[in-house]
Protein backbone atom coordinates (compact mmCIF):
# COMPACT_ATOMS: atom_id res chain seq x y z
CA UNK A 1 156.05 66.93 69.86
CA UNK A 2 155.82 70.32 67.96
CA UNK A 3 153.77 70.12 65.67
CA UNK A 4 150.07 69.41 65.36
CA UNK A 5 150.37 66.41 63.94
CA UNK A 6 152.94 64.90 66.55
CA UNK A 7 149.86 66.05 69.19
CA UNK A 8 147.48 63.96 67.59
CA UNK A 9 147.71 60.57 69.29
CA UNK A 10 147.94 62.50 72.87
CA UNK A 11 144.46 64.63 71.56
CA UNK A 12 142.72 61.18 70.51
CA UNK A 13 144.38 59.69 74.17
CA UNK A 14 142.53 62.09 75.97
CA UNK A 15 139.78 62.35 73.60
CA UNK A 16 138.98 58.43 74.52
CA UNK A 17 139.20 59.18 78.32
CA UNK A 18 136.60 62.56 78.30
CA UNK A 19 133.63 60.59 78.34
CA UNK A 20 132.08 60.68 81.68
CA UNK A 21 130.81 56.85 81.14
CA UNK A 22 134.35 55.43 79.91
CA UNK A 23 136.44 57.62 82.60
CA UNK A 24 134.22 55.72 85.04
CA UNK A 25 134.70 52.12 83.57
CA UNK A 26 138.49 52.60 83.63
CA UNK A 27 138.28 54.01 87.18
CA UNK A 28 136.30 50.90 88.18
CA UNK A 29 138.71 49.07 86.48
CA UNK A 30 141.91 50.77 88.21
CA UNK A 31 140.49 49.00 90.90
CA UNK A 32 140.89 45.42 89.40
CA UNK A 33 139.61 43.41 86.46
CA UNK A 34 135.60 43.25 85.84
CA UNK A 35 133.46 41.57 83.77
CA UNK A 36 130.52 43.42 81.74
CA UNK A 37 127.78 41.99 83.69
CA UNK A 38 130.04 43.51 86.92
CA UNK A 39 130.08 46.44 84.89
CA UNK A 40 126.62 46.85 84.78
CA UNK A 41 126.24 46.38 88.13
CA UNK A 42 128.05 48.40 89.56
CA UNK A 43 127.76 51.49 86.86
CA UNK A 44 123.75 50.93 86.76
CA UNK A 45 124.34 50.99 83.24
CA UNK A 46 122.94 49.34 80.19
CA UNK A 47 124.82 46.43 79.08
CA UNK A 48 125.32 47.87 75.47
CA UNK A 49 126.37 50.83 77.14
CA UNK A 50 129.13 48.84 78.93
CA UNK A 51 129.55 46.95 75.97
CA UNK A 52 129.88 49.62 73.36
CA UNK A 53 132.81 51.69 76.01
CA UNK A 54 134.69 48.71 76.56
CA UNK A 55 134.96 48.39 72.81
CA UNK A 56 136.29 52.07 72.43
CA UNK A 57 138.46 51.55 75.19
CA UNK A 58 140.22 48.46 74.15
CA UNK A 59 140.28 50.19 70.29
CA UNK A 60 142.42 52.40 72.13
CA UNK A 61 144.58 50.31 74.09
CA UNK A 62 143.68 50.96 77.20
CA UNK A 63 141.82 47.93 78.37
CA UNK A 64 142.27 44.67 77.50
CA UNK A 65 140.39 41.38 78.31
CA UNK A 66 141.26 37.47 78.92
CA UNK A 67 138.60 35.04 78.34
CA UNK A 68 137.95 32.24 81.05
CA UNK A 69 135.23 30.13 79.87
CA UNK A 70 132.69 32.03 78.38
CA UNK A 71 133.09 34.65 80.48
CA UNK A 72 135.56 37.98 79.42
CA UNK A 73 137.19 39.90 81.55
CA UNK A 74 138.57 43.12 81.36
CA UNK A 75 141.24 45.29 82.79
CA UNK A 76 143.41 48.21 82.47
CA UNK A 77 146.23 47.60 79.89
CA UNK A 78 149.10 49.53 80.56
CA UNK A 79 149.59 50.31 84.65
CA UNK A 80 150.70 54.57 82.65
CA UNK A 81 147.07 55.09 82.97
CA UNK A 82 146.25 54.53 86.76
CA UNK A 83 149.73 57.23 86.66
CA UNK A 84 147.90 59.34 84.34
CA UNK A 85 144.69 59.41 86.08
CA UNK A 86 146.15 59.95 89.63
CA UNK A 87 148.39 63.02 87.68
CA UNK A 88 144.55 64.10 86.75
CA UNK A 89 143.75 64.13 89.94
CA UNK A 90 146.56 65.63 91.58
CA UNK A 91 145.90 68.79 88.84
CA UNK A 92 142.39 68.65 89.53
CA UNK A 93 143.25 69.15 93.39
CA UNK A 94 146.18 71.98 93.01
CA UNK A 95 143.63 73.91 90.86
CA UNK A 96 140.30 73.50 93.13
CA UNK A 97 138.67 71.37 90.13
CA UNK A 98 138.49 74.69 87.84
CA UNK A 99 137.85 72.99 84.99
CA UNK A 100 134.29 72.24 86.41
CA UNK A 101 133.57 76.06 85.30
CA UNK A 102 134.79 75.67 81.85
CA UNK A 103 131.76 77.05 79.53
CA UNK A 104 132.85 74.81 77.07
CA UNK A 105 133.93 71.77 78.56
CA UNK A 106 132.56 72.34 82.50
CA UNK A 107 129.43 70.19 83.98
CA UNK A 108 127.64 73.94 83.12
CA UNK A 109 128.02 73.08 79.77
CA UNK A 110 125.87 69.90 80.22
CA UNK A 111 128.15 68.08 77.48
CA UNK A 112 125.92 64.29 76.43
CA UNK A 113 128.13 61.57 77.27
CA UNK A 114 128.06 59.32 74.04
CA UNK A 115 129.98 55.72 72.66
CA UNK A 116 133.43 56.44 71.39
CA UNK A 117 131.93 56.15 67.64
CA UNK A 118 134.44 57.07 64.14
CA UNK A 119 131.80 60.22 64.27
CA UNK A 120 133.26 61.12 67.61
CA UNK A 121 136.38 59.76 67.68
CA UNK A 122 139.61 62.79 67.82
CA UNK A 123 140.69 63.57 64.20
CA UNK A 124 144.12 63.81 63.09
């Protein structure tokens, strides 16, 4: 992977994960499946905020869900991303959480969390 177009999928990858709200639903969900009402719970979160993550999320392929009842619930889909995310941490560690600092990207930049929406979904 070269070119930019060959870096695409890996941008929109990451792109799906940098919301502070969906990096915390999959790391809830690293820890076993959940339903949204769990979700909420646990998150103190709205339910459509749940809601609306989960569906970016499994638009992704990251999470996927299995119905019991009328009940859903949801879990990580591929067992790459608990690698990926403990690889995230590991960097995060080695480099004293730099990133943090980042003017552009850093918690100084106060960056709004928002719902993975085709407006702010990673373009090709």
């Amino acid at each position: 992977m070269t070119s930019l177009d060959g870096l695409a999928p890996a941008a929109a990858l990451f792109h799906s994960l940098a919301d502070p709200v969906r990096l915390s639903v999959v790391q809830r969900l690293a820890r076993g499946e959940a339903r949204v009402v769990d979700l909420t719970r646990e998150l103190k979160l709205a339910q459509s905020t749940i809601s609306k993550h989960l569906a970016c999320l499994r638009g992704c392929g990251l999470v996927d869900y299995r119905a019991e009842g009328r009940q859903s619930f949801y879990s990580i889909a591929a067992p790459e991303l608990l690698d990926l995310l403990r690889s995230a941490e590991h960097l995060l560690a080695a480099t004293d959480r730099a990133v943090a600092l980042c003017p552009t990207y850093g918690t100084a930049a106060g960056r709004q969390s928002g719902a993975c929406t085709p407006d702010t979904q990673a373009r090709p």
